[in-house]
C-alpha atoms as a PDB file:
ATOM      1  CA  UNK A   1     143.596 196.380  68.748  1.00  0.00           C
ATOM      2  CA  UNK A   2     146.681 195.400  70.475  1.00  0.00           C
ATOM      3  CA  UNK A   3     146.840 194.081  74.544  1.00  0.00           C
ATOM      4  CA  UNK A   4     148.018 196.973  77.009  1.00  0.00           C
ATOM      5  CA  UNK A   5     149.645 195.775  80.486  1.00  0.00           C
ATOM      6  CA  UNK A   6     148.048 195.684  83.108  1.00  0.00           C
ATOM      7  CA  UNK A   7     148.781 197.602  86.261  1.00  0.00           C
ATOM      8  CA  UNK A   8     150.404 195.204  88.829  1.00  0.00           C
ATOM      9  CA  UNK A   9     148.919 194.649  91.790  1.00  0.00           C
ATOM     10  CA  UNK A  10     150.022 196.331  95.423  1.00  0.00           C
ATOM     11  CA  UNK A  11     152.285 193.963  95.992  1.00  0.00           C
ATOM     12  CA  UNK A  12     154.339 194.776  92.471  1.00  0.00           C
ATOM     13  CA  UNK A  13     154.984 191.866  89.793  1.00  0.00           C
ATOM     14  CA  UNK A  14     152.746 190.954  87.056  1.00  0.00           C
ATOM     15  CA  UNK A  15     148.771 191.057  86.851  1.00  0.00           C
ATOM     16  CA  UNK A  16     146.952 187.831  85.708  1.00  0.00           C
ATOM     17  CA  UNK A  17     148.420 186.848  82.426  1.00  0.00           C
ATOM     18  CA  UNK A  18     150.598 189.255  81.677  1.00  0.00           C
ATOM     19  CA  UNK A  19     155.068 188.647  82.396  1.00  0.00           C
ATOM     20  CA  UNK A  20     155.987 192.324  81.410  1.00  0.00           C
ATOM     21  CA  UNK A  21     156.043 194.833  78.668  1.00  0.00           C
ATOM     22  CA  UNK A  22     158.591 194.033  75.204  1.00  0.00           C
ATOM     23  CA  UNK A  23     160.189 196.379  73.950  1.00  0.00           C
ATOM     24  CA  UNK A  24     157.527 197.314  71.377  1.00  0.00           C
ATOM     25  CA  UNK A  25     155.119 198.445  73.952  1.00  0.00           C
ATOM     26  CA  UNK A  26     152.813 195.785  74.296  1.00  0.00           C
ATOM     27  CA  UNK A  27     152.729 193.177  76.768  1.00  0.00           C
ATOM     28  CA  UNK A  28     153.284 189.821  76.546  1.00  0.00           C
ATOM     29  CA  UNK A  29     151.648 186.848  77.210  1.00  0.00           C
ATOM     30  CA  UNK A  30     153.522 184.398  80.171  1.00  0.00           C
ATOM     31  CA  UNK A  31     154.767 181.443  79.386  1.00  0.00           C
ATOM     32  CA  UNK A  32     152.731 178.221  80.038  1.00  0.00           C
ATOM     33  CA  UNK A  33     153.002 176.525  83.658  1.00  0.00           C
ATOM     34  CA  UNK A  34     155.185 173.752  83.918  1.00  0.00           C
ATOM     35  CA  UNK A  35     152.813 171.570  85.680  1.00  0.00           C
ATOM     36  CA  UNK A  36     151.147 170.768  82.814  1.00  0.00           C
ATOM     37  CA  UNK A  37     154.423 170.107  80.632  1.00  0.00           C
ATOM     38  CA  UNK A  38     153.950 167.108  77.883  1.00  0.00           C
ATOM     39  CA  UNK A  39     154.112 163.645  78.116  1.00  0.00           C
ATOM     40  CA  UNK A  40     152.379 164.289  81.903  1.00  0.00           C
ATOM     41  CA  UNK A  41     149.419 163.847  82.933  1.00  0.00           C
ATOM     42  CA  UNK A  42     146.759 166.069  83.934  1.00  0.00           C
ATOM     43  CA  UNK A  43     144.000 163.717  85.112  1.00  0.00           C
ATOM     44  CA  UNK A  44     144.428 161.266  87.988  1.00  0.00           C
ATOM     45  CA  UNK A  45     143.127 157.550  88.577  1.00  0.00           C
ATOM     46  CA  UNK A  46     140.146 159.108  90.231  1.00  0.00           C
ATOM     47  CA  UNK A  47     139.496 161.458  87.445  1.00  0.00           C
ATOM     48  CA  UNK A  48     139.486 158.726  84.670  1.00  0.00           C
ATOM     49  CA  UNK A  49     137.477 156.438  86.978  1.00  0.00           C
ATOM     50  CA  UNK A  50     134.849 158.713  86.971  1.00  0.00           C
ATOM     51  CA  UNK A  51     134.806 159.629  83.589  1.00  0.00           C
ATOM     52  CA  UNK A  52     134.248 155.650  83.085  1.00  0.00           C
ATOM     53  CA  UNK A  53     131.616 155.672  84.960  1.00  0.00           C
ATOM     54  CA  UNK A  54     129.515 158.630  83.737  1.00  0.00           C
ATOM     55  CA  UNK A  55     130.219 157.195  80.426  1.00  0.00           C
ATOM     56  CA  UNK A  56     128.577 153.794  81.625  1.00  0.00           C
ATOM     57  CA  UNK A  57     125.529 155.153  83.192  1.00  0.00           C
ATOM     58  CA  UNK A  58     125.143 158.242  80.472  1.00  0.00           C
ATOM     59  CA  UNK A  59     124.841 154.767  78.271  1.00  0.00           C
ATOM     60  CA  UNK A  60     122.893 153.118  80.393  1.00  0.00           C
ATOM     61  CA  UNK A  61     120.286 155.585  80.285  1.00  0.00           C
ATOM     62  CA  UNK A  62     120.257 155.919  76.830  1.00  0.00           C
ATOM     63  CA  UNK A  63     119.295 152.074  76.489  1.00  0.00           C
ATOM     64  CA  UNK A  64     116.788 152.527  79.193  1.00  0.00           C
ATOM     65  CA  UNK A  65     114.998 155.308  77.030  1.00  0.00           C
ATOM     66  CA  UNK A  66     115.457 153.366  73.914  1.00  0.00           C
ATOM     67  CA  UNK A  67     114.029 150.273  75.496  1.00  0.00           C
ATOM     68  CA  UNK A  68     111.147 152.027  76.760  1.00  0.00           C
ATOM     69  CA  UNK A  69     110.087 153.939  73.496  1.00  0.00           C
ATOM     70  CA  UNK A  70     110.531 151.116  71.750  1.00  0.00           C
ATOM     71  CA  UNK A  71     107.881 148.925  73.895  1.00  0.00           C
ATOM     72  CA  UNK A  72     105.678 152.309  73.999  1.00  0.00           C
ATOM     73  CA  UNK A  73     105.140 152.360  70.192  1.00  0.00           C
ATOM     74  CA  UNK A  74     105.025 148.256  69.778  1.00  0.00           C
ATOM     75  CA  UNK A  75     102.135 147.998  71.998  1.00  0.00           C
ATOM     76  CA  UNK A  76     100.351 150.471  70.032  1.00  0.00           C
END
């Protein structure tokens, strides 16, 4: 089953991800945005900082329940 193009919208020009039509018929995908080219990138300070920082406390937690199981089954 091959992609068909999609109508374009009222305003004319392509529909979601589809440039135009080949000459075989089928449409074509668009090419990739170039806000995300290589060698950029996507994620900000912020991002990364918060990424730290759910990794810290996702850890933290994890030691917390270890801890706690641990002391629940040695003072059995």
């Amino acid at each position: 089953m091959h992609p068909t193009p999609m109508a374009p919208p009222a305003g004319g020009g392509p529909a979601g991800g589809w440039a135009h039509v080949s000459s075989s018929g089928y449409a074509r995908p668009r090419a990739p945005s170039p806000g995300l080219a290589p060698g950029r990138g996507a994620m900000g300070p912020g991002a990364i900082t918060a990424i730290v920082i759910a990794v810290f406390l996702g850890a933290s937690v994890l030691l917390a329940l270890i801890v706690i199981t641990l002391r629940k089954f040695t003072a059995s």
